[in-house]
Protein backbone atom coordinates (compact mmCIF):
# COMPACT_ATOMS: atom_id res chain seq x y z
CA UNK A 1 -47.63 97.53 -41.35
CA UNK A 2 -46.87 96.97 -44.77
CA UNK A 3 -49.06 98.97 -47.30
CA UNK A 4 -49.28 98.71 -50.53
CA UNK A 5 -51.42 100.20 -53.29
CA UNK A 6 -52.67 98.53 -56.50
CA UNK A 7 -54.39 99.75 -59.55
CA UNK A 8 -56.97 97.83 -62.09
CA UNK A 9 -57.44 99.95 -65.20
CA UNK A 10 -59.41 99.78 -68.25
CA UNK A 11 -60.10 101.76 -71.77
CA UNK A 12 -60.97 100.40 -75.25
CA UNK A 13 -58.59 99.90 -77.88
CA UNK A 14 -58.03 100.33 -81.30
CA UNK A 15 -56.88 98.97 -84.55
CA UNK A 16 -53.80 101.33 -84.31
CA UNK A 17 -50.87 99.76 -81.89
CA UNK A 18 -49.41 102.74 -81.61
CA UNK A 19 -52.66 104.51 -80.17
CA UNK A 20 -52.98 101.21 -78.01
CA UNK A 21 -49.53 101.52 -76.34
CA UNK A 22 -49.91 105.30 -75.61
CA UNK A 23 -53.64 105.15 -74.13
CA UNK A 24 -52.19 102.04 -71.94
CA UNK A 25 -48.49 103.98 -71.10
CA UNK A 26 -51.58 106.80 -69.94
CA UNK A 27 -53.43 104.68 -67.68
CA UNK A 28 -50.17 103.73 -66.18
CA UNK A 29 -49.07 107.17 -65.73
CA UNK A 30 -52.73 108.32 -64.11
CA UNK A 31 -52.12 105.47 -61.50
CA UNK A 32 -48.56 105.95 -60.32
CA UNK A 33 -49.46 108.94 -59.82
CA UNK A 34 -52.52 108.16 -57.21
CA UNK A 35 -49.83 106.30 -55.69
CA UNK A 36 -50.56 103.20 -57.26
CA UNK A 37 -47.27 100.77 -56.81
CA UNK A 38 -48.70 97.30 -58.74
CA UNK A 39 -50.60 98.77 -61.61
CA UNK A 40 -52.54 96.09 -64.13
CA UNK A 41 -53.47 96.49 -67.46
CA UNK A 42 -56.17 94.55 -69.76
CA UNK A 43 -55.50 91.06 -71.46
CA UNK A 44 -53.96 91.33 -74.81
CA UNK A 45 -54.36 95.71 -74.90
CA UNK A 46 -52.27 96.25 -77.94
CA UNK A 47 -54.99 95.83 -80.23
CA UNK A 48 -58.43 94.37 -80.54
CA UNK A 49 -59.48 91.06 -78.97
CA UNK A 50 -58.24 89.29 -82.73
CA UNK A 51 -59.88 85.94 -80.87
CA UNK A 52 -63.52 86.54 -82.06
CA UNK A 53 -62.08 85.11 -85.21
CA UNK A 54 -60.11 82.06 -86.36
CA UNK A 55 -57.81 83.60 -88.91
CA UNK A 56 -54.46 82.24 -89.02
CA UNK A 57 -52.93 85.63 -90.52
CA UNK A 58 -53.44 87.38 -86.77
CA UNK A 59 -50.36 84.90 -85.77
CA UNK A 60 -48.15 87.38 -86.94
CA UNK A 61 -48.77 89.44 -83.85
CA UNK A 62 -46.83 87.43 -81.76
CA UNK A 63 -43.46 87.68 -80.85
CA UNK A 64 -40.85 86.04 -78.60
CA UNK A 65 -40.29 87.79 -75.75
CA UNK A 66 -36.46 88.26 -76.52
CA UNK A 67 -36.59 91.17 -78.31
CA UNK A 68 -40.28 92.16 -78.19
CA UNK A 69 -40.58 95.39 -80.48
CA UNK A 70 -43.08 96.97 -77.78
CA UNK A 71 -42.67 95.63 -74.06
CA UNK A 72 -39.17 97.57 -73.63
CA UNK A 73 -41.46 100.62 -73.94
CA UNK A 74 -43.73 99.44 -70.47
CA UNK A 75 -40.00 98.13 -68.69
CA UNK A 76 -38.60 101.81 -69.05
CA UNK A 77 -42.35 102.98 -67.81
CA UNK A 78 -41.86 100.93 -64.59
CA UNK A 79 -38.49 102.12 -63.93
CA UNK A 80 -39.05 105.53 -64.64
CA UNK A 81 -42.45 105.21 -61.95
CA UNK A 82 -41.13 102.95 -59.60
CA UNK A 83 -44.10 100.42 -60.41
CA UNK A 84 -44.73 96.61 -60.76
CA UNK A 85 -46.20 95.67 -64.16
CA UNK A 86 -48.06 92.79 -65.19
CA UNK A 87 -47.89 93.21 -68.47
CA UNK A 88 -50.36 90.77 -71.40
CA UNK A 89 -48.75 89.80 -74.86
CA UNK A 90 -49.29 87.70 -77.77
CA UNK A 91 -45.74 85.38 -77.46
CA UNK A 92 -44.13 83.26 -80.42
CA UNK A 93 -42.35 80.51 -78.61
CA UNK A 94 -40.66 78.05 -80.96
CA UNK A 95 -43.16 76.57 -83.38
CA UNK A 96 -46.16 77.49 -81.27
CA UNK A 97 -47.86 80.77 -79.45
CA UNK A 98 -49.01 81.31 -75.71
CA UNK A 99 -51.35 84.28 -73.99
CA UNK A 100 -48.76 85.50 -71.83
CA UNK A 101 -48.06 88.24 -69.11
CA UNK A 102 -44.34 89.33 -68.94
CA UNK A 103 -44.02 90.16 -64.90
CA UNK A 104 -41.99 93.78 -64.92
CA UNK A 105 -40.56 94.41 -61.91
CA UNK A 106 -39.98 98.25 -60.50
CA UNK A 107 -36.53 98.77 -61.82
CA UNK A 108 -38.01 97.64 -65.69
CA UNK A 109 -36.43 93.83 -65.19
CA UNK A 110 -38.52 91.27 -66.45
CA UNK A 111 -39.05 88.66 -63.50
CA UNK A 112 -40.50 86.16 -65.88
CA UNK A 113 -43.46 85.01 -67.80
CA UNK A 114 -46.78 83.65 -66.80
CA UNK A 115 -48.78 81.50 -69.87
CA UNK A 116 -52.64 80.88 -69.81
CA UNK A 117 -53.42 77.58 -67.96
CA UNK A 118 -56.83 77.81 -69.23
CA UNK A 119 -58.01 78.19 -73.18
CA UNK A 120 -61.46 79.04 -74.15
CA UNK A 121 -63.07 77.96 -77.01
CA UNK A 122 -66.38 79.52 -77.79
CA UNK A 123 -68.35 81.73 -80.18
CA UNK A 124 -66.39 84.92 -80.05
CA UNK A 125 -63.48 83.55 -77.93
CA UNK A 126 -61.80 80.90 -80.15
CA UNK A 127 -58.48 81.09 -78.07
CA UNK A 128 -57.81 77.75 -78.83
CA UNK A 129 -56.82 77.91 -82.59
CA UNK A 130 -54.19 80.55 -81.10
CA UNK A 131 -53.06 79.93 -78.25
CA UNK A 132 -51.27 76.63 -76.86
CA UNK A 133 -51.87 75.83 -72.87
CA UNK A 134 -49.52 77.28 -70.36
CA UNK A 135 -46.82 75.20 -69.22
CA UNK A 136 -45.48 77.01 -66.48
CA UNK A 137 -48.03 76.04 -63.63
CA UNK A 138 -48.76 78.96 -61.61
CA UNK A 139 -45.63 80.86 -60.31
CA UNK A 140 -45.24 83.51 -57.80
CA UNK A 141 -43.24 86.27 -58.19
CA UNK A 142 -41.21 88.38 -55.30
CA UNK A 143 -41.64 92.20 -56.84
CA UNK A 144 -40.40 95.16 -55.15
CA UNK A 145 -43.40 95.60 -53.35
CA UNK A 146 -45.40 92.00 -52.50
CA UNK A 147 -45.44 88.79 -53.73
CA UNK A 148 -48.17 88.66 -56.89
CA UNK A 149 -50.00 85.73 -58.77
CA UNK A 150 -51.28 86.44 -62.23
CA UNK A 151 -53.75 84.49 -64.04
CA UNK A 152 -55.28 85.16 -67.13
CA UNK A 153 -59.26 85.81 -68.00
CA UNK A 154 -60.42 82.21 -68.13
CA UNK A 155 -58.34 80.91 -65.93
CA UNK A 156 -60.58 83.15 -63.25
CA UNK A 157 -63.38 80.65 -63.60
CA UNK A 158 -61.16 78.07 -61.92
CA UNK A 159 -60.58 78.17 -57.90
CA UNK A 160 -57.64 75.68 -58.29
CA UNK A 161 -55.50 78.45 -60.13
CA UNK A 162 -56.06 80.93 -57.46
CA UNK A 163 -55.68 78.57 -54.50
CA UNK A 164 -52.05 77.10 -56.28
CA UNK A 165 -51.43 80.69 -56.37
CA UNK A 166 -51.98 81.51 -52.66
CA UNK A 167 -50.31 78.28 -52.19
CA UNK A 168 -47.18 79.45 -53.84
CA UNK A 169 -46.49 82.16 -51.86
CA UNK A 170 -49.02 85.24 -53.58
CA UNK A 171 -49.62 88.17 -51.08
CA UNK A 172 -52.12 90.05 -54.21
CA UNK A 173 -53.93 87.80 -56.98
CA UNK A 174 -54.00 90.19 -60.78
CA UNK A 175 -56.46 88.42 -63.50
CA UNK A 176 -55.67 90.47 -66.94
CA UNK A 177 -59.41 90.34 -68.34
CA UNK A 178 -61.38 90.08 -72.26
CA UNK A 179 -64.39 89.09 -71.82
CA UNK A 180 -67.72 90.48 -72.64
CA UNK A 181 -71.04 89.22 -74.15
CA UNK A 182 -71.70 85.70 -75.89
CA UNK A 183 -72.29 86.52 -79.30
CA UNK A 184 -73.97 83.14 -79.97
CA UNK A 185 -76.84 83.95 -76.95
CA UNK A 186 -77.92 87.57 -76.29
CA UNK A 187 -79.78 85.87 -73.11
CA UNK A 188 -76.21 84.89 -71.39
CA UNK A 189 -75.45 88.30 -69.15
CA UNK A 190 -72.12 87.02 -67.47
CA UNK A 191 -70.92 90.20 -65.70
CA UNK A 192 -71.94 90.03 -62.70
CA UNK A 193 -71.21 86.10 -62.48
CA UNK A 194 -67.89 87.35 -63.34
CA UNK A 195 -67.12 89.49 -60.61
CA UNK A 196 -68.74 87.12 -58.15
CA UNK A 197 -66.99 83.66 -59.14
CA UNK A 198 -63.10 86.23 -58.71
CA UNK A 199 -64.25 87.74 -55.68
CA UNK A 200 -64.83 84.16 -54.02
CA UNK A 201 -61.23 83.42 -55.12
CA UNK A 202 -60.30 86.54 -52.56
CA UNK A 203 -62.64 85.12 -49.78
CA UNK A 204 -61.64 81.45 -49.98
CA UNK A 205 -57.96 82.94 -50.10
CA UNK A 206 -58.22 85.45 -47.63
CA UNK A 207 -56.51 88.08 -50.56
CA UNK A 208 -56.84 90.65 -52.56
CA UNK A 209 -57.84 90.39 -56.18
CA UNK A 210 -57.60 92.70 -58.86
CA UNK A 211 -59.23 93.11 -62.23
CA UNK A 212 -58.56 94.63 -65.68
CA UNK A 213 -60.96 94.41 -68.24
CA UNK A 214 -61.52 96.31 -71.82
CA UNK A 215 -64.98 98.18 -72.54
CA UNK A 216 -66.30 98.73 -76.12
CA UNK A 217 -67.96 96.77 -78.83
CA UNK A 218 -65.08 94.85 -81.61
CA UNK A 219 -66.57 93.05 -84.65
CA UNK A 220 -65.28 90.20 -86.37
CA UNK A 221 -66.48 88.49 -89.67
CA UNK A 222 -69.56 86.71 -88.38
CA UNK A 223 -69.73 87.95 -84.23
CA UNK A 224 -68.61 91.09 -82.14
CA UNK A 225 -68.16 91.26 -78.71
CA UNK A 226 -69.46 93.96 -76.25
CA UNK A 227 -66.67 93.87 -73.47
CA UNK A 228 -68.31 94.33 -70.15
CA UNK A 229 -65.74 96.66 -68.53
CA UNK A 230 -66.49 96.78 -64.83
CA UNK A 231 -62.87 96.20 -63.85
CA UNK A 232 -62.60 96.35 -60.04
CA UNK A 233 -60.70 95.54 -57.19
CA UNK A 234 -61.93 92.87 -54.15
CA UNK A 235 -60.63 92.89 -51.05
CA UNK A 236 -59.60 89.66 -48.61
CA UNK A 237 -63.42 89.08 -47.73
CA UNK A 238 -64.31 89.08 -50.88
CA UNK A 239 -65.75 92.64 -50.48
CA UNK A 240 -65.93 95.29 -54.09
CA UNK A 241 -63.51 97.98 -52.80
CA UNK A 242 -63.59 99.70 -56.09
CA UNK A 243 -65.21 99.07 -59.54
CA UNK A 244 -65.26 101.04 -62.94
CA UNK A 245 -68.46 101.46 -65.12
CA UNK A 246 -69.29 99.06 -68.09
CA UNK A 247 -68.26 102.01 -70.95
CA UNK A 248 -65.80 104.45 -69.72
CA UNK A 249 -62.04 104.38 -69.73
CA UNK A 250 -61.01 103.95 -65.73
CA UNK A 251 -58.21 103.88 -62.96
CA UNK A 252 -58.75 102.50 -59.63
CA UNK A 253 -56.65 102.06 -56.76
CA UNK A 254 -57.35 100.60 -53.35
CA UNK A 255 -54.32 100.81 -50.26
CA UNK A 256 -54.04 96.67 -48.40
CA UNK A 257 -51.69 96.41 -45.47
CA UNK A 258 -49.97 92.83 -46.41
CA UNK A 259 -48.80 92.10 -43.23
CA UNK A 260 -52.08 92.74 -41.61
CA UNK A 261 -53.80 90.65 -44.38
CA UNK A 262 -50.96 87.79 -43.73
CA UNK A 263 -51.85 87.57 -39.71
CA UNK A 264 -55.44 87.10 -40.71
CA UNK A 265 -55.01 84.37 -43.16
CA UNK A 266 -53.03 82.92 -40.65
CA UNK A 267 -55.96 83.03 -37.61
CA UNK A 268 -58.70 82.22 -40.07
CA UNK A 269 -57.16 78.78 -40.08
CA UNK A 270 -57.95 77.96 -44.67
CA UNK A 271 -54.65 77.11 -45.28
CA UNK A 272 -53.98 75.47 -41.80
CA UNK A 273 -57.24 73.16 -41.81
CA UNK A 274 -56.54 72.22 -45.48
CA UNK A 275 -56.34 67.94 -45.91
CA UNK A 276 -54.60 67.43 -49.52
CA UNK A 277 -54.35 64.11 -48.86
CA UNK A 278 -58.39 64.10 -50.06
CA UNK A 279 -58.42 66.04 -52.94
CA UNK A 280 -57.19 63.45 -55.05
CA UNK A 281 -60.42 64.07 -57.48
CA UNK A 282 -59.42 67.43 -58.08
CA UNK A 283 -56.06 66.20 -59.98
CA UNK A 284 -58.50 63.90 -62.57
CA UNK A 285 -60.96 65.20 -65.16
CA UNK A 286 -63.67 63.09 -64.02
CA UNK A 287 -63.36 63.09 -60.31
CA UNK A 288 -62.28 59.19 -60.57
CA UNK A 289 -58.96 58.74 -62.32
C-alpha cells in the first residue's frame, strides 16, 4: 500500500500580485494541513487571466525561470510543508514566452518545467499572441511522493497528452485550469463538458486526475470571462471523488493507494492490448499524412 493524498484548489484573484501570492501560499497551507502531499494550484494565479486581451504590454509579466522574483516564495512553501508543487507561470525564454508549470519538489528543488503543448485562440482566450507552443513533449516527473504528469488547461481537451503522460511513467495526472464562459456565445455552457472530456482521460488511463480552476468574473477591453470554478478531483474510473462549487474559494483532497491503482492498470489490460503500430493517423493533422 502506497497512499498518497492530493489537493485541487481554487479562489479568484486580483489585480494585486502580492494579494495573489498570499491567498495562493493560503490555499497551500489549508491543504498540507488536511494532509494533502501533491497540492495544485490554478493556471497562471498571480494575477488575472491577462489572455482575454491581446495587449503586448502584459509581456512584461514574464520572467525566466532563473531568478523568478516570486516562485522562490512557493519552493520555501514546499520545503517548509513537505509538499509537491506544480506550480503555473508566465516564463520569458530567450526572445519568446511559454505558459509554464515549474514542478517543485518536497524539499523546494525545482525538478523542471512543463510548457503548454496546446494554445488556444478564441474570443476571451487569445493565448496565442502570448504564448509560443511547448517544446518539451510531455515529461514525467519522480517527486517525493509519486510520479506526476502536468498538462495545462487546453491541453485537457486532448486524450493524446494524457495517454503520452501515462505512457511516460505518470502514477497522478494535474491539469492547472482558466477557463470559463465564451464571451463571444452566452449559449456555449462548457462546464460540465469540461469535467467530463478530463475525467475520461482518468478512465481510459486507469488514473487519477486532478483539477484547479479560478472562479470569478475578469473584464477586458471588449469581453470578460466568468471562470467556472468547479475544480475537482476524478478518480481511476473516471468517478468525481470531490468537486468545489462554481463561486467560492475551495480545498479538496482525496487519499489513492498507487500501488493498488498500478496492479489494476496492469489487470485491466489498456496499456497491454495497445497496437501503436496503427495509430499512425494520430501523428498527422489530417488522419492521412
Amino acid at each position: 500500500m502506497r497512499n498518497v493524498t492530493v489537493a485541487a484548489t481554487q479562489m479568484a484573484c486580483t489585480p494585486d500580485l502580492e494579494t495573489n501570492l498570499a491567498n495562493a501560499e493560503a490555499l497551500v497551507r489549508e491543504a498540507a494541513a488536511a494532509g494533502a502531499q501533491v497540492i495544485l494550484l490554478q493556471e497562471l494565479f498571480e494575477g488575472p487571466y491577462f489572455c482575454i486581451d491581446q495587449d503586448a504590454n502584459y509581456n512584461e509579466r514574464a520572467h525566466a525561470l532563473e531568478n523568478h522574483p516570486w516562485l522562490p516564495r512557493f519552493q520555501a512553501l514546499a520545503a517548509e510543508l513537505a509538499v509537491v508543487l506544480p506550480v503555473s507561470f508566465f516564463e520569458c525564454a530567450g526572445q519568446t514566452q511559454f505558459n509554464s508549470v515549474a514542478v517543485i519538489d518536497a524539499d523546494g528543488s525545482v525538478l523542471g518545467t512543463y510548457r503548454k503543448m496546446h494554445i488556444p485562440d478564441g474570443p476571451g482566450y487569445t493565448e496565442k499572441f502570448y504564448f509560443s507552443p511547448g517544446d518539451k513533449g510531455f515529461p514525467v516527473w519522480q517527486t517525493r511522493y509519486a510520479k506526476i504528469g502536468v498538462a495545462i488547461c487546453w491541453d485537457q481537451w486532448f486524450p493524446e497528452a494524457a495517454r503520452c503522460l501515462a505512457l511516460n511513467g505518470a502514477e497522478l495526472l494535474f491539469y492547472p485550469t482558466a477557463i470559463g464562459s465564451e464571451p463571444h456565445d452566452a449559449g456555449i455552457q462548457s462546464a460540465d463538458h469540461w469535467q467530463i472530456c478530463q475525467r475520461g482521460h482518468a478512465a481510459a488511463n486507469l488514473m487519477p486526475l486532478i483539477a484547479s480552476n479560478r472562479v470569478g468574473t475578469e473584464w477586458g477591453k471588449n469581453w470578460s470571462d466568468t471562470f467556472h470554478g468547479r475544480s475537482f478531483i476524478a478518480g481511476a474510473e473516471g468517478e468525481l471523488v470531490a468537486e468545489a462549487d462554481a463561486v467560492s474559494r475551495a480545498v479538496l483532497t482525496a487519499t489513492f493507494d498507487l500501488d493498488a491503482l498500478a496492479a489494476k492498470r496492469r489487470a485491466w489490460g489498456v496499456f497491454r492490448d495497445r497496437r501503436p503500430e496503427y495509430y499512425r493517423a494520430i501523428c498527422t493533422l489530417d488522419g492521412r499524412g
